[in-house]
Protein backbone atom coordinates (compact mmCIF):
# COMPACT_ATOMS: atom_id res chain seq x y z
CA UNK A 1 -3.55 -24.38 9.89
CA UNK A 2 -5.88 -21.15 10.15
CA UNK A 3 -2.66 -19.38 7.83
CA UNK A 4 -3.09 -22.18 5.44
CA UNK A 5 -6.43 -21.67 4.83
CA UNK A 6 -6.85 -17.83 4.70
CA UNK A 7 -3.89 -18.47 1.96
CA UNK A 8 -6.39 -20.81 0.26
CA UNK A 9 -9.48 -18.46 0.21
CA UNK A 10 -7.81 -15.38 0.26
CA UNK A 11 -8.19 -13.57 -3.25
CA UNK A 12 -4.14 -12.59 -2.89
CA UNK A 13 -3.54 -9.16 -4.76
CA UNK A 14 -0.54 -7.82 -6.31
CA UNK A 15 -0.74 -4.03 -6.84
CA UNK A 16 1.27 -1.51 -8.65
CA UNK A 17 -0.18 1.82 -7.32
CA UNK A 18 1.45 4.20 -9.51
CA UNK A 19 1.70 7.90 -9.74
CA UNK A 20 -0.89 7.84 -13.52
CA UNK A 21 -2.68 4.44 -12.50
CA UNK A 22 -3.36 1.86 -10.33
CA UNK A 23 -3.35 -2.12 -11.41
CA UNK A 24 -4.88 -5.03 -9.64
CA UNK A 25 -3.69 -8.64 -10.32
CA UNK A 26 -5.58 -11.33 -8.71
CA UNK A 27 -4.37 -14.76 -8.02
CA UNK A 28 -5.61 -17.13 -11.19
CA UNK A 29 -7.33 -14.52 -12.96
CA UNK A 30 -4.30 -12.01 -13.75
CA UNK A 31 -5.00 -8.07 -14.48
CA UNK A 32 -8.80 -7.41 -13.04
CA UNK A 33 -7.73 -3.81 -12.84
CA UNK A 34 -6.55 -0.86 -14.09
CA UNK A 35 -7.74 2.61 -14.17
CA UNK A 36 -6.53 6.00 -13.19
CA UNK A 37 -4.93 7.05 -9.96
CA UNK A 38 -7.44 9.76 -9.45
CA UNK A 39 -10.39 10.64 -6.69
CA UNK A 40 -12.64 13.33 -6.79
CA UNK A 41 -14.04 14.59 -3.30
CA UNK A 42 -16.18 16.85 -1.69
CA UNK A 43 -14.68 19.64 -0.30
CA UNK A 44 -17.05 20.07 2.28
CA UNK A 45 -17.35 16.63 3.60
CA UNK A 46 -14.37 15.04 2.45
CA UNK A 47 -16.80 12.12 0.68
CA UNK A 48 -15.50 10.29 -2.09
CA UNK A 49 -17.89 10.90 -5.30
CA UNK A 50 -15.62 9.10 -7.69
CA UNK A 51 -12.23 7.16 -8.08
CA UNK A 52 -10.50 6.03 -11.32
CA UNK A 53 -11.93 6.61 -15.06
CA UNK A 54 -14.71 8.52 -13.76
CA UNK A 55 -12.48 10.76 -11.90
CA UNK A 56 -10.01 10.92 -14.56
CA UNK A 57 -12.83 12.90 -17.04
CA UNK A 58 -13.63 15.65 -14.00
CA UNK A 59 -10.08 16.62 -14.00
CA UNK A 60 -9.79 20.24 -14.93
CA UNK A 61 -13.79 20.25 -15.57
CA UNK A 62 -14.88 20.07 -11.57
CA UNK A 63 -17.27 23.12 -9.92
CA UNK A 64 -15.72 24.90 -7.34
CA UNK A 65 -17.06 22.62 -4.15
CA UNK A 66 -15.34 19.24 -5.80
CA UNK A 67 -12.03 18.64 -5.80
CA UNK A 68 -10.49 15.85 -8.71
CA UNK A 69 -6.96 14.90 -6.88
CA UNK A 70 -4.08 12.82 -7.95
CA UNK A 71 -2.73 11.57 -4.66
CA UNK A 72 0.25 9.68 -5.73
CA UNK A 73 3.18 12.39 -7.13
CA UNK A 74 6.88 11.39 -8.43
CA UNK A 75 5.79 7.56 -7.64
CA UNK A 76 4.96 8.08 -3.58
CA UNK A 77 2.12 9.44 -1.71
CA UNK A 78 1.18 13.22 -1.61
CA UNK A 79 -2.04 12.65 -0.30
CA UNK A 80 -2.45 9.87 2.67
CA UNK A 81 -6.13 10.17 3.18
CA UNK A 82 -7.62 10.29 -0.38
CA UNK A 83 -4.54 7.14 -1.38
CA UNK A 84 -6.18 5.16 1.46
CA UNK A 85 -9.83 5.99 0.60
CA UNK A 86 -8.52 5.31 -3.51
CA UNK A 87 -6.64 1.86 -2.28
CA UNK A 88 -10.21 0.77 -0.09
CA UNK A 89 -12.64 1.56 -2.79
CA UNK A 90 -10.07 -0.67 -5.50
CA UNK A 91 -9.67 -3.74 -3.11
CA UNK A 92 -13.87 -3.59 -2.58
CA UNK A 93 -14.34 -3.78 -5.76
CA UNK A 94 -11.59 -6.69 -6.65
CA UNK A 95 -12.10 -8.76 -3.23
CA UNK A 96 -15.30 -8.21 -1.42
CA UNK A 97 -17.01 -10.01 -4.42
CA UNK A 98 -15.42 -13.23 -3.55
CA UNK A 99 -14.61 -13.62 0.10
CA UNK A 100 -14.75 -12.19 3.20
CA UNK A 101 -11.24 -13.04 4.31
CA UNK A 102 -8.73 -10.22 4.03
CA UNK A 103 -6.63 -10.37 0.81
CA UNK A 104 -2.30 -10.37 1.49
CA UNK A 105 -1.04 -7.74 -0.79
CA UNK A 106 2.08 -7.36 -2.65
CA UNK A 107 2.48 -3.45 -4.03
CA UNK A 108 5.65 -1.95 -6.21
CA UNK A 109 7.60 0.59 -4.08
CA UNK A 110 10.18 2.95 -6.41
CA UNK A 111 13.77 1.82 -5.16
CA UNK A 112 14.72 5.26 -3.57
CA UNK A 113 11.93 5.86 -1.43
CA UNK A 114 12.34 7.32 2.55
CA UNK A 115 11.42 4.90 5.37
CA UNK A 116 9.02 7.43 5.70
CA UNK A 117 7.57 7.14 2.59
CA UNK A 118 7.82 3.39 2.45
CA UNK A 119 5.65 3.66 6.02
CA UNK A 120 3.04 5.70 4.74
CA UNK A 121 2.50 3.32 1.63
CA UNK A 122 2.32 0.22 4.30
CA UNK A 123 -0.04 2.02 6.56
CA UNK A 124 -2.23 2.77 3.65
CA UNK A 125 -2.81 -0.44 2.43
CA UNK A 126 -3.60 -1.56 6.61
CA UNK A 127 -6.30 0.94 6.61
CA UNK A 128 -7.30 -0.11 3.36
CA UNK A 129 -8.49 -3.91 4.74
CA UNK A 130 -4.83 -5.93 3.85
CA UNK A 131 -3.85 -8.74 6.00
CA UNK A 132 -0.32 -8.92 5.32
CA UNK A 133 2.07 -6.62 3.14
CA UNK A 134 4.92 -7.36 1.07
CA UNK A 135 6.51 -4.31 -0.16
CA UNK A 136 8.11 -5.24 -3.28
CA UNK A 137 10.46 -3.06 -5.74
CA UNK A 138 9.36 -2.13 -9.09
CA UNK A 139 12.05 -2.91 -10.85
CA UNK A 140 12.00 -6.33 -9.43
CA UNK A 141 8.43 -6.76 -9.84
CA UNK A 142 8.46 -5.60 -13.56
CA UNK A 143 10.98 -8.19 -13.85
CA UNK A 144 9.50 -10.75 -12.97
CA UNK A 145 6.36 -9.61 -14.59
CA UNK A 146 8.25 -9.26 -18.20
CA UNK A 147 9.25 -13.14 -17.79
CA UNK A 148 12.97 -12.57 -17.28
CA UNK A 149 14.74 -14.96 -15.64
CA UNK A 150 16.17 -13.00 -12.42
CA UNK A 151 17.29 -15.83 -10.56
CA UNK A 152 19.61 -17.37 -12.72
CA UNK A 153 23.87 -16.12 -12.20
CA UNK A 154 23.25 -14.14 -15.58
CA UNK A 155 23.20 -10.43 -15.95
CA UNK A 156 19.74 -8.93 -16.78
CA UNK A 157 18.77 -5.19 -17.15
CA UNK A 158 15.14 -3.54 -16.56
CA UNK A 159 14.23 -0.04 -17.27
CA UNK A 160 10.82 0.58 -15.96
CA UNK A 161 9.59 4.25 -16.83
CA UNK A 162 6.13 4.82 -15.10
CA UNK A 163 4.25 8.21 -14.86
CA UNK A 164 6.33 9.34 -11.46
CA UNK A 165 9.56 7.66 -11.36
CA UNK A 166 12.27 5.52 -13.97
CA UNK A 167 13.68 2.28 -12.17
CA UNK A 168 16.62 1.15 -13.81
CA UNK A 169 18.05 -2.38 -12.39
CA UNK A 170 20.36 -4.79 -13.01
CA UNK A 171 19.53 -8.29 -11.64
CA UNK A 172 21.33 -11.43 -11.06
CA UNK A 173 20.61 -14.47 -9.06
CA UNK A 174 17.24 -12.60 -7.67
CA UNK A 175 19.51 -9.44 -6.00
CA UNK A 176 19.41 -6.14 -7.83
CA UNK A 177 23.05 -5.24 -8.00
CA UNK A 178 23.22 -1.94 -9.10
CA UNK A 179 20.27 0.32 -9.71
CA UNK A 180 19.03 3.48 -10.15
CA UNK A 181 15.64 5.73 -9.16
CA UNK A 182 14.92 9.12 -10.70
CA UNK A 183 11.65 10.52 -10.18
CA UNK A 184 11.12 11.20 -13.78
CA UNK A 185 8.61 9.84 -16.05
CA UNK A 186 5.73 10.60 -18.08
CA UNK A 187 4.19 13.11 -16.05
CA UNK A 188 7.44 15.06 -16.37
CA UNK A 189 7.03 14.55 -20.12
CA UNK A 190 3.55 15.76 -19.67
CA UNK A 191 4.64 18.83 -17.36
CA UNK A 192 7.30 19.84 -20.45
CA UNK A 193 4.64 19.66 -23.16
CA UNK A 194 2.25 21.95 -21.41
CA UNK A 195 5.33 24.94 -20.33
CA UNK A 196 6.88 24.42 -24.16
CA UNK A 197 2.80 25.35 -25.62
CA UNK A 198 2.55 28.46 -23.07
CA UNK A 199 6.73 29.44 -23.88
CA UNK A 200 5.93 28.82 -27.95
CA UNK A 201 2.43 29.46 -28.76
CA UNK A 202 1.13 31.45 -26.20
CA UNK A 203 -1.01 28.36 -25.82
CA UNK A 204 -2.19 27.43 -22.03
CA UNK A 205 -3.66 23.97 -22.29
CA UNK A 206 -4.74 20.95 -19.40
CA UNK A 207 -2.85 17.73 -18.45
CA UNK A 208 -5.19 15.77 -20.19
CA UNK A 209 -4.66 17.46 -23.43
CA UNK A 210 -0.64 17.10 -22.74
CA UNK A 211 -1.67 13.55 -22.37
CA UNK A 212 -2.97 13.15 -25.30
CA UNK A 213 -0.44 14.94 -27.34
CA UNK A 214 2.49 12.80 -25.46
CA UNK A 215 0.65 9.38 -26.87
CA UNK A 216 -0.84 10.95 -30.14
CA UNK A 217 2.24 12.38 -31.73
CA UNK A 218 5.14 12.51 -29.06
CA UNK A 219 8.17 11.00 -30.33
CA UNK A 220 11.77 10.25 -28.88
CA UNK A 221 14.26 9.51 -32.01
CA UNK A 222 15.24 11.47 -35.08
CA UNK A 223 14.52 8.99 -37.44
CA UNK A 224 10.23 8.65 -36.72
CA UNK A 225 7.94 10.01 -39.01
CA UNK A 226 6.57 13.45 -37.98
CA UNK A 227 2.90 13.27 -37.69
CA UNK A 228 0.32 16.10 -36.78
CA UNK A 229 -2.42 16.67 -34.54
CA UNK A 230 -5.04 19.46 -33.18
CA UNK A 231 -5.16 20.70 -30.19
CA UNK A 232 -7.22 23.40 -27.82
CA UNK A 233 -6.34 25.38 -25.29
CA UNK A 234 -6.14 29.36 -24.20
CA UNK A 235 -4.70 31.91 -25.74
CA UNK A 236 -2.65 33.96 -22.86
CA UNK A 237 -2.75 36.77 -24.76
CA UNK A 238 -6.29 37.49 -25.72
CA UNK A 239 -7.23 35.07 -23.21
CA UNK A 240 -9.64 33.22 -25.58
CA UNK A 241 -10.15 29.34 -26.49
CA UNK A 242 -7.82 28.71 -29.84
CA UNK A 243 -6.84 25.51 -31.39
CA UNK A 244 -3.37 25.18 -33.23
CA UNK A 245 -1.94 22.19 -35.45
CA UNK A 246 1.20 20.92 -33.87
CA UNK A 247 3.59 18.65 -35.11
CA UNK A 248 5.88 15.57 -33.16
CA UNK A 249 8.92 17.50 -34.11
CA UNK A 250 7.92 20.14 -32.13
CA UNK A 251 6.98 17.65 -29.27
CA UNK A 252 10.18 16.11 -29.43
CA UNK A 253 11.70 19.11 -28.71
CA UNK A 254 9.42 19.82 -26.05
CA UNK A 255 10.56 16.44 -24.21
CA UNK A 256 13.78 16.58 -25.04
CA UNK A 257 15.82 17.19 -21.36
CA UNK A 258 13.38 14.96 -19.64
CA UNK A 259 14.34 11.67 -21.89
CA UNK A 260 17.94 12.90 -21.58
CA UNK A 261 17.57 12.78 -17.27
CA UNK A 262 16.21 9.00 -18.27
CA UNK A 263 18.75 8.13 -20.15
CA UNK A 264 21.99 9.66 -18.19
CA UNK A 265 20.09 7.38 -15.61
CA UNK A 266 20.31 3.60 -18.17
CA UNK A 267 23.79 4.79 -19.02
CA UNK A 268 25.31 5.60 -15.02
CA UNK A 269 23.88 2.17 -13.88
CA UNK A 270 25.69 0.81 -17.14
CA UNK A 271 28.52 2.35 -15.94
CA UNK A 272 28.41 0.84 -12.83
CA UNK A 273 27.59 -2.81 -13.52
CA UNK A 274 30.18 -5.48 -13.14
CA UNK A 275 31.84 -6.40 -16.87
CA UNK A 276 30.77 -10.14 -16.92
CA UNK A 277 27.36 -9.02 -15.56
CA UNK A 278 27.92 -5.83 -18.94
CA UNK A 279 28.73 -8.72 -21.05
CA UNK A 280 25.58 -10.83 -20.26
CA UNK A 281 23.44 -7.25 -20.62
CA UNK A 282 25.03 -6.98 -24.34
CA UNK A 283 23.55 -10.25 -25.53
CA UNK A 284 20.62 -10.17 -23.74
CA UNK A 285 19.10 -6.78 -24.36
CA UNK A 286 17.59 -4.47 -21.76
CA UNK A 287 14.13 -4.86 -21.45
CA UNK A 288 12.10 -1.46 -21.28
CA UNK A 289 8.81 -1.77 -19.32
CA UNK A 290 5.76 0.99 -18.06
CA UNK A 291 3.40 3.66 -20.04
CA UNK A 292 5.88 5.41 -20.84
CA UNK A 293 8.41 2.72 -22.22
CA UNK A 294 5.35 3.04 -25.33
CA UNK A 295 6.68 6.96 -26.23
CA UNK A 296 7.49 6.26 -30.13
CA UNK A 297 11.03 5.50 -30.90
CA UNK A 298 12.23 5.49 -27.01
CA UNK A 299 13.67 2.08 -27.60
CA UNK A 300 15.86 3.32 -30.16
CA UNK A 301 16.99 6.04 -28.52
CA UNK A 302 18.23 3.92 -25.50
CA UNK A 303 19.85 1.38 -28.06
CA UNK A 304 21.63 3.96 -29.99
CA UNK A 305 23.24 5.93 -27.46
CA UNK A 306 24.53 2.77 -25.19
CA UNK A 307 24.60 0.18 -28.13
CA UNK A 308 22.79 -2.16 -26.32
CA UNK A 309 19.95 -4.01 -28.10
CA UNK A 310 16.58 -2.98 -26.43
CA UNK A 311 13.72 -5.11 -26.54
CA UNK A 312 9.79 -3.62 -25.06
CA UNK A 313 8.20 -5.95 -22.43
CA UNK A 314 5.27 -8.25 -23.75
CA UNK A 315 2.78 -5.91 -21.84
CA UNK A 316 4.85 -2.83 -20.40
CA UNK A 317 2.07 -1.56 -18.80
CA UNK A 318 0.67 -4.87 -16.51
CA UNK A 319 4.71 -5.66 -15.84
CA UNK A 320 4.81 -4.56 -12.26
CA UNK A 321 1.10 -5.99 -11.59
CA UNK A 322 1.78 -8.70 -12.89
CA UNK A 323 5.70 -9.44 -11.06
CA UNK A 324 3.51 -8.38 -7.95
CA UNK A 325 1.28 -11.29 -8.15
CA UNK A 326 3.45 -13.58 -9.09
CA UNK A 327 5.75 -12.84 -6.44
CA UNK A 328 2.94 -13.85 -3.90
CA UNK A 329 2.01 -16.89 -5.65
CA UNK A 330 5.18 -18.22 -5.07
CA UNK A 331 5.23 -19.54 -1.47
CA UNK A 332 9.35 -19.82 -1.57
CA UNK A 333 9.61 -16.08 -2.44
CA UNK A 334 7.59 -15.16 0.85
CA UNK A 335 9.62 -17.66 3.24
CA UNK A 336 12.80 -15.12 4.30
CA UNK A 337 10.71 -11.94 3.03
CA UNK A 338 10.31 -9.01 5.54
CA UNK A 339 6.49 -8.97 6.20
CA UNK A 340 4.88 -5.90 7.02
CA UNK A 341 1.40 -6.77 9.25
C-alpha cells in the first residue's frame, strides 16, 4: 500500500549522467533537464558556488581559490564527492518543487563498467536523496528512448556515442546480444583537436574552444563541404594571444583515429552478431544516438564502410533520458529487475 502510493506521488526520474552533461526526465513531463556536467568549488571549503551552465562558462576562466571540475571522465566517476554534491543540487531542483517523497531513479551506466564503478554511481545517487535505483545500460536506455522496438525477436542495432564512452548494441527480444563499450567519444574528439592546434600551429587553445570547433566546422566524411571558422588561442612560441582561420579539412584530420577506434568498434560487434539477427540489422538500419552522433557526415561514414543504412535518432541527445524514464514508467520492466536500495 505505502509502495503504491510513494509510486503515485513520487516525481520518478530517469537520468543519463554523462561524462559532457547531465539530463533529467520526469515522469509526464519528459526532458526538465539538461545542462553541463560541471561544478565549480571552493578550494578552501569545499562549497559548491555553481553546477551546470554556470559552471560550464568558469571553465578555464576561474581565480586561483575556485576550482571548475568535470567529475564524470570516460563515462564513470572521477570525482565521488563533487558527482554526489552535482547529482543533489540536480534532483533539488527537479523534485523538491513538487513533493517531499523521495524520487526512484533510473540512470544510464556504460556497458563495461567495474562493480566498482557501478557501486560508486549507486552510492552517489543514495547520498543524493533516491529511494530506489535501477541501474540501467545506455545502450538499452537509448533504445528505448529512440522508439525502437527491442522486445520484439527482430535484430536491432544502437550506436550511442556520448562525450566519455561509444555503446554499440545489438538487441533482440529486450536482451543485448552482443555489444561493445569503448571509452571514446567526443571528449576524445575534443582532446585530438586541441594536441593537432599545438602539433600544427603552434596554437595552445581551451576545451571550450575545441568544443566549439568540433560542432562549428568538424566533419567526419570526404564528401562534406569544407567550411571555415576563427579561432583564439596562444601562441607557444611567442607566448602571445593569436587567432588563426582554420578549416574542417584540417579538423577532419585532426579527428581522424578517434572516429576510426568508433568505428572498428560498429564493425567488431557486426562481426559478431548472429546472421539472421545481421540480416534484420541490414533492413532495418542502425540507429546512431548521443552529442556526438550530430558530428557532420558521421552517419555516412558508418554506412559506407559497413554498408548498412544508418538512420540519426529523433533526438540523439535526450535518447538515454528519455529510455531511462520510460523504463520506470513501465511497472512490468521493474518486476524481475535487480533493485539497488
Amino acid at each position: 500500500m505505502f509502495n503504491f502510493l510513494y509510486n503515485m506521488f513520487s516525481s520518478d526520474m530517469g537520468i543519463d549522467l554523462g561524462t559532457a552533461n547531465t539530463l533529467v526526465y520526469v515522469k509526464g513531463e519528459g526532458i526538465v533537464l539538461a545542462e553541463p556536467s560541471v561544478v565549480a568549488v571552493e578550494k578552501s571549503t569545499g562549497n559548491v558556488i555553481a553546477v551546470g551552465n554556470e559552471a560550464k562558462q568558469m571553465l578555464g576562466k576561474v581565480p586561483g581559490e575556485i576550482s571548475a571540475i568535470r567529475p564524470m571522465r570516460d563515462g564513470v566517476i572521477a570525482d565521488f564527492d563533487t558527482v554526489e554534491k552535482m547529482i543533489r543540487y540536480f534532483i533539488a531542483r527537479v523534485h523538491n518543487k513538487r513533493t517531499l517523497i523521495k524520487p526512484r531513479i533510473a540512470i544510464g551506466i556504460p556497458t563495461g563498467i567495474t562493480e566498482v564503478e557501478r557501486r560508486a554511481v549507486r552510492e552517489s545517487c543514495e547520498q543524493a536523496g533516491a529511494r530506489t535505483i535501477f541501474l540501467i545500460e545506455q545502450a538499452r536506455a537509448a533504445a528505448i528512448g529512440a522508439n525502437i522496438p527491442i522486445n520484439e525477436a527482430r535484430g536491432n542495432m544502437i550506436v550511442e556515442i556520448g562525450g566519455g564512452t561509444t555503446e554499440v548494441a545489438v538487441l533482440s527480444l529486450g536482451s543485448i546480444v552482443k555489444s561493445s563499450s569503448i571509452r571514446v567519444g567526443g571528449d576524445k574528439l575534443d582532446e585530438a583537436i586541441i594536441r593537432y592546434m599545438q602539433r600544427t600551429h603552434n596554437l595552445h587553445i581551451g576545451e571550450r574552444t575545441a568544443e566549439e570547433i568540433k560542432i562549428n566546422i568538424g566533419n567526419a566524411y570526404k564528401g562534406v563541404v569544407s567550411n571555415t571558422m576563427d579561432i583564439r588561442g596562444r601562441h607557444s612560441v611567442s607566448g602571445l594571444p593569436k587567432t588563426l582561420t582554420v578549416n574542417s579539412a584540417e579538423i577532419k584530420e585532426a579527428i581522424k583515429d578517434v572516429l576510426l577506434e568508433i568505428l572498428d568498434a560498429v564493425k567488431s560487434v557486426l562481426n559478431q552478431t548472429p546472421p539472421e539477427l545481421a540480416a534484420d540489422i541490414v533492413e532495418r538500419g542502425i540507429v546512431m544516438s548521443g552529442g556526438t552522433s550530430l558530428l557532420s557526415g558521421f552517419t555516412d561514414l558508418i554506412s559506407g564502410e559497413t554498408g548498412v543504412p544508418v538512420i540519426l535518432a529523433e533526438s540523439p541527445l535526450t535518447c538515454v533520458a528519455t529510455g531511462c524514464g520510460r523504463f520506470i514508467e513501465e511497472a512490468k520492466n521493474l518486476k524481475n529487475y535487480k533493485r539497488y536500495s
